[in-house]
N, C-alpha and C. Protein backbone atom coordinates (compact mmCIF):
# COMPACT_ATOMS: atom_id res chain seq x y z
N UNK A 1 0.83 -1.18 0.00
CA UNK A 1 0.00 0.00 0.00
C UNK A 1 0.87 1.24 0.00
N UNK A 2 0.72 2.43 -0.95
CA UNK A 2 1.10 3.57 -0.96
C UNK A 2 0.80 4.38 0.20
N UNK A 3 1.12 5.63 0.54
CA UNK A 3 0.87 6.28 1.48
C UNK A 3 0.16 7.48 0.81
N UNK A 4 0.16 7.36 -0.43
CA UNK A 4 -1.44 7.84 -0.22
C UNK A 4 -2.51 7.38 -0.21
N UNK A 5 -2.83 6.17 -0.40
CA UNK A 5 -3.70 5.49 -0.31
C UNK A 5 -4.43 5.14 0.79
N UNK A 6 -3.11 4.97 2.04
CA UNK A 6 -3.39 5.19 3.75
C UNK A 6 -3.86 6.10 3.87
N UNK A 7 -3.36 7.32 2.84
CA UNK A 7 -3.99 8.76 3.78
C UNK A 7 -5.59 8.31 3.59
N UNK A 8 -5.66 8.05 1.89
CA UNK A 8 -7.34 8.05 1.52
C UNK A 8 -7.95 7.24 2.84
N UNK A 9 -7.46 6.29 2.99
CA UNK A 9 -8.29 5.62 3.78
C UNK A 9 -8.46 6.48 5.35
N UNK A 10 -7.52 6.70 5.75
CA UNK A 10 -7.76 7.42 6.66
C UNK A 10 -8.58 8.29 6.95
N UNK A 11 -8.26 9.59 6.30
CA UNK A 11 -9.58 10.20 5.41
C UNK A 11 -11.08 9.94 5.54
N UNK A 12 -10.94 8.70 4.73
CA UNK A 12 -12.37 8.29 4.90
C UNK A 12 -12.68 8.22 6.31
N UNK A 13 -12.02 7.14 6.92
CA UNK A 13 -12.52 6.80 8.45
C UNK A 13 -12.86 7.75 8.87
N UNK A 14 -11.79 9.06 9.24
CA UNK A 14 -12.13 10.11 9.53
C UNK A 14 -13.86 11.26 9.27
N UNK A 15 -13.82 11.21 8.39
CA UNK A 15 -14.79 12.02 7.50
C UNK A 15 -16.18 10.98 8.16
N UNK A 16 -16.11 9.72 8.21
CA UNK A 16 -17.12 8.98 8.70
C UNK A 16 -17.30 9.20 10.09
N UNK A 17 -16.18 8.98 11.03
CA UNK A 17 -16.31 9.47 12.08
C UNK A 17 -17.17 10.69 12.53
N UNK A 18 -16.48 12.00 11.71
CA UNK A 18 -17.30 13.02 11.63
C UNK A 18 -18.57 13.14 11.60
N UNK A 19 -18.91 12.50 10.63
CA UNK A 19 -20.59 12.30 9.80
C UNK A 19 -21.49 11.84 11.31
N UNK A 20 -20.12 10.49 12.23
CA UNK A 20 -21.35 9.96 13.03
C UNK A 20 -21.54 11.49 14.53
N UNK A 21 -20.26 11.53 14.70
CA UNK A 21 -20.36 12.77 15.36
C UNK A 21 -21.29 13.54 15.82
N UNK A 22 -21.42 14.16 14.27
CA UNK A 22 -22.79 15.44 13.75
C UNK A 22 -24.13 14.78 14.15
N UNK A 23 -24.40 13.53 13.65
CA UNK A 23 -25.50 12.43 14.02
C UNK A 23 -25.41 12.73 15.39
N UNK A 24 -24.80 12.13 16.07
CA UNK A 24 -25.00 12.33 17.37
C UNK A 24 -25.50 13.25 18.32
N UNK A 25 -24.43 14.53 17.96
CA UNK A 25 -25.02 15.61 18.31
C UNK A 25 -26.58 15.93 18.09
N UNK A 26 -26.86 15.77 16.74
CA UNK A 26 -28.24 16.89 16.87
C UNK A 26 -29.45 15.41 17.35
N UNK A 27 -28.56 14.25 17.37
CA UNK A 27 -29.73 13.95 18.52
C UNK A 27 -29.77 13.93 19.64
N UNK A 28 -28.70 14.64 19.93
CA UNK A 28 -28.61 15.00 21.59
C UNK A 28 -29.65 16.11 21.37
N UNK A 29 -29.15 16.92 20.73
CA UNK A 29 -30.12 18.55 20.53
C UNK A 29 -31.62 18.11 20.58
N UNK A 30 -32.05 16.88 19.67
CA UNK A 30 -33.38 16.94 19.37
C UNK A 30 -33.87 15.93 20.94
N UNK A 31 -33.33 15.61 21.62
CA UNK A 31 -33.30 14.93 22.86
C UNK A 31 -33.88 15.86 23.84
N UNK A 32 -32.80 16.89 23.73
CA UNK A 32 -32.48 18.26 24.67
C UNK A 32 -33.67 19.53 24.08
N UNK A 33 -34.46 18.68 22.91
CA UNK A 33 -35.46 19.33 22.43
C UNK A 33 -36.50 18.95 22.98
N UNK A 34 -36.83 17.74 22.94
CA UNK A 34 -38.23 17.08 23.53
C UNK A 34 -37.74 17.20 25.23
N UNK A 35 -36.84 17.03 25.93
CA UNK A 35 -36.91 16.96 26.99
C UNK A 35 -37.62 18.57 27.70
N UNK A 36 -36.92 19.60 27.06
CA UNK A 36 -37.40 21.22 27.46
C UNK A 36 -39.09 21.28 26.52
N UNK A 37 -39.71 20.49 25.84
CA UNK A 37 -40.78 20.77 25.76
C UNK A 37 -41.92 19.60 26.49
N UNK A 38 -41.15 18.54 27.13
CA UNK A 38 -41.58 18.00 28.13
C UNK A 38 -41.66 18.72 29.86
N UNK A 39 -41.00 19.29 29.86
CA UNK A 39 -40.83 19.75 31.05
C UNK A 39 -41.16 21.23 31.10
N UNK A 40 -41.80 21.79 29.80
CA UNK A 40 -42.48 23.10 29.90
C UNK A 40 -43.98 22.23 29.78
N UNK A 41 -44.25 21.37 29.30
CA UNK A 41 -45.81 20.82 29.71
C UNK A 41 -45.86 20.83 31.00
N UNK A 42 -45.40 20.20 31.90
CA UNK A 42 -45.02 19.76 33.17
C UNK A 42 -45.52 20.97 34.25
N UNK A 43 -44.67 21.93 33.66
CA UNK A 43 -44.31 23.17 34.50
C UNK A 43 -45.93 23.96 34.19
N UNK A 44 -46.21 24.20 33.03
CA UNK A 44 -47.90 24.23 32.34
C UNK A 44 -48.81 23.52 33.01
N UNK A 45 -48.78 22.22 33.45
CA UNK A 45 -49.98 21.75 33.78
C UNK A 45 -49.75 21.83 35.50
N UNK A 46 -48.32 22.24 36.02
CA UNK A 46 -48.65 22.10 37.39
C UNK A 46 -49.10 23.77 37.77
N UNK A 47 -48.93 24.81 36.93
CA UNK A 47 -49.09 25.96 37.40
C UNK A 47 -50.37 25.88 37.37
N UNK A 48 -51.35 25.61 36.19
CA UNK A 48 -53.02 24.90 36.32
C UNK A 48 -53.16 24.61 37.39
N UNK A 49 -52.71 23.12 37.79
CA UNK A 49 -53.03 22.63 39.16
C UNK A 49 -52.96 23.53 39.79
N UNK A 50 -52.25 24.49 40.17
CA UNK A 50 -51.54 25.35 41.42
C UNK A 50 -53.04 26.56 41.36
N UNK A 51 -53.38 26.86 40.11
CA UNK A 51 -54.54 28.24 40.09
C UNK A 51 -55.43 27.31 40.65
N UNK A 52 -56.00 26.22 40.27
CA UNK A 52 -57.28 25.30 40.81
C UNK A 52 -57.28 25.20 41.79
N UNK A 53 -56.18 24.76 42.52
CA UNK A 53 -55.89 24.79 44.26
C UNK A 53 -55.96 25.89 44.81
N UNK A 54 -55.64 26.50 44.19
CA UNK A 54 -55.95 28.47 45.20
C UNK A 54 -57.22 28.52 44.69
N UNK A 55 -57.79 28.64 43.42
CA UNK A 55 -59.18 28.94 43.74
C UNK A 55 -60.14 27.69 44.21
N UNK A 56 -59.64 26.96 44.55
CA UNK A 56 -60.51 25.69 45.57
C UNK A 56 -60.44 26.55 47.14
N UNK A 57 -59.06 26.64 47.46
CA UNK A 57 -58.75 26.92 48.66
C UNK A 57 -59.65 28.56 48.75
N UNK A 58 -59.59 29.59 47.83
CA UNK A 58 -60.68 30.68 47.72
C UNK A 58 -61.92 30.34 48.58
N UNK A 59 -62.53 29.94 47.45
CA UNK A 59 -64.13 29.17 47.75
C UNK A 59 -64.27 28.78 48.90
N UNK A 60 -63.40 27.88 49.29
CA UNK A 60 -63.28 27.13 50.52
C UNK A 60 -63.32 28.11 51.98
N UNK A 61 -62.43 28.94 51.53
CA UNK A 61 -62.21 30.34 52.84
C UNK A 61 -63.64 31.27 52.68
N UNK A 62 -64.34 31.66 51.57
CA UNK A 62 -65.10 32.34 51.09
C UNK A 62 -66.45 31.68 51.67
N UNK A 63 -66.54 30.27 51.73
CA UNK A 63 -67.93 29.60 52.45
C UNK A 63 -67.60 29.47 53.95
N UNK A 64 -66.65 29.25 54.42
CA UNK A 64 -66.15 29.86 55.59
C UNK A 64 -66.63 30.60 56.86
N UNK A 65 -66.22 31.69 55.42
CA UNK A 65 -66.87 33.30 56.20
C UNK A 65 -68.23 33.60 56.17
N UNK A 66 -68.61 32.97 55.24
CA UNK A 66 -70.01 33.36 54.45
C UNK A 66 -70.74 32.66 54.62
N UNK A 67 -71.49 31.60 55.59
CA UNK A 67 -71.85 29.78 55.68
C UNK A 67 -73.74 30.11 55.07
N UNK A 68 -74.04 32.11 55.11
CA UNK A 68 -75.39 31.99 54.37
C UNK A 68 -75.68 31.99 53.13
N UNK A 69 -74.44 32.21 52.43
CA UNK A 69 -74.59 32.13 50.60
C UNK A 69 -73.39 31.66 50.24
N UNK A 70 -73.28 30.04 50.36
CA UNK A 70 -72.76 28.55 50.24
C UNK A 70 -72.81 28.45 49.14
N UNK A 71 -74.13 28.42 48.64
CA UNK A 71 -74.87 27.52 46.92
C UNK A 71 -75.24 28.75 46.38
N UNK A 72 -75.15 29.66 45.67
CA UNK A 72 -76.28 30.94 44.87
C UNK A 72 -76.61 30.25 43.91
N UNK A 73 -78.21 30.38 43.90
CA UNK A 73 -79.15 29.62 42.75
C UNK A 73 -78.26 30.47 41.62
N UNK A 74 -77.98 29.41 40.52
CA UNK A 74 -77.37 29.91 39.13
C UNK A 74 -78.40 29.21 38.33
N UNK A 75 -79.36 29.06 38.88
CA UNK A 75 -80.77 28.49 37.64
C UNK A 75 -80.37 26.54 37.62
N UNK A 76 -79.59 26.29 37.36
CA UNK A 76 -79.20 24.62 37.32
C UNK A 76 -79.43 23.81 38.61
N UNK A 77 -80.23 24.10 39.24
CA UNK A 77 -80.31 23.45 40.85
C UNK A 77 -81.44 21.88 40.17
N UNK A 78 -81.07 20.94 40.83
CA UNK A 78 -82.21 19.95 40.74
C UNK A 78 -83.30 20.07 41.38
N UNK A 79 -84.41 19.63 40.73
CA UNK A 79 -85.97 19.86 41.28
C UNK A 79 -86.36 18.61 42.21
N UNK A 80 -85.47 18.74 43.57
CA UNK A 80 -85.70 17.50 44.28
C UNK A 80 -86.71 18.02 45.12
């Protein structure tokens, strides 16, 4: 074998190496993609939770204080 022929080959390996590299990376990126739009759902559905719980806990303090207007007829009451 010539030595340029080593280089070619080398070369190649190299250049392949590279190729897997780049691969790698942007599926780290696209990894590091779904993970930050997993964990902005996360952060989204617990701040939800968090308003529902304060306005549970509202209501809750609000019938409390208030134990004579508990229920205000809003028209939907059952005709028991």
């Amino acid at each position: 074998m010539t030595a340029s022929a080593i280089i070619s080959i080398i070369s190649a390996v190299l250049a392949i190496a590279r190729a897997l590299v780049e691969y790698v990376q942007q599926r780290k990126w696209m990894d590091a993609g779904a993970a930050q739009a997993t964990l902005k759902g996360i952060s989204d559905a617990d701040a939800a939770i968090k308003k529902g719980m304060d306005a549970r806990a509202a209501a809750r303090d609000n019938a409390a204080k208030h134990p004579d207007s508990v229920r205000d007829d809003d028209g939907f009451k059952r005709s028991d």
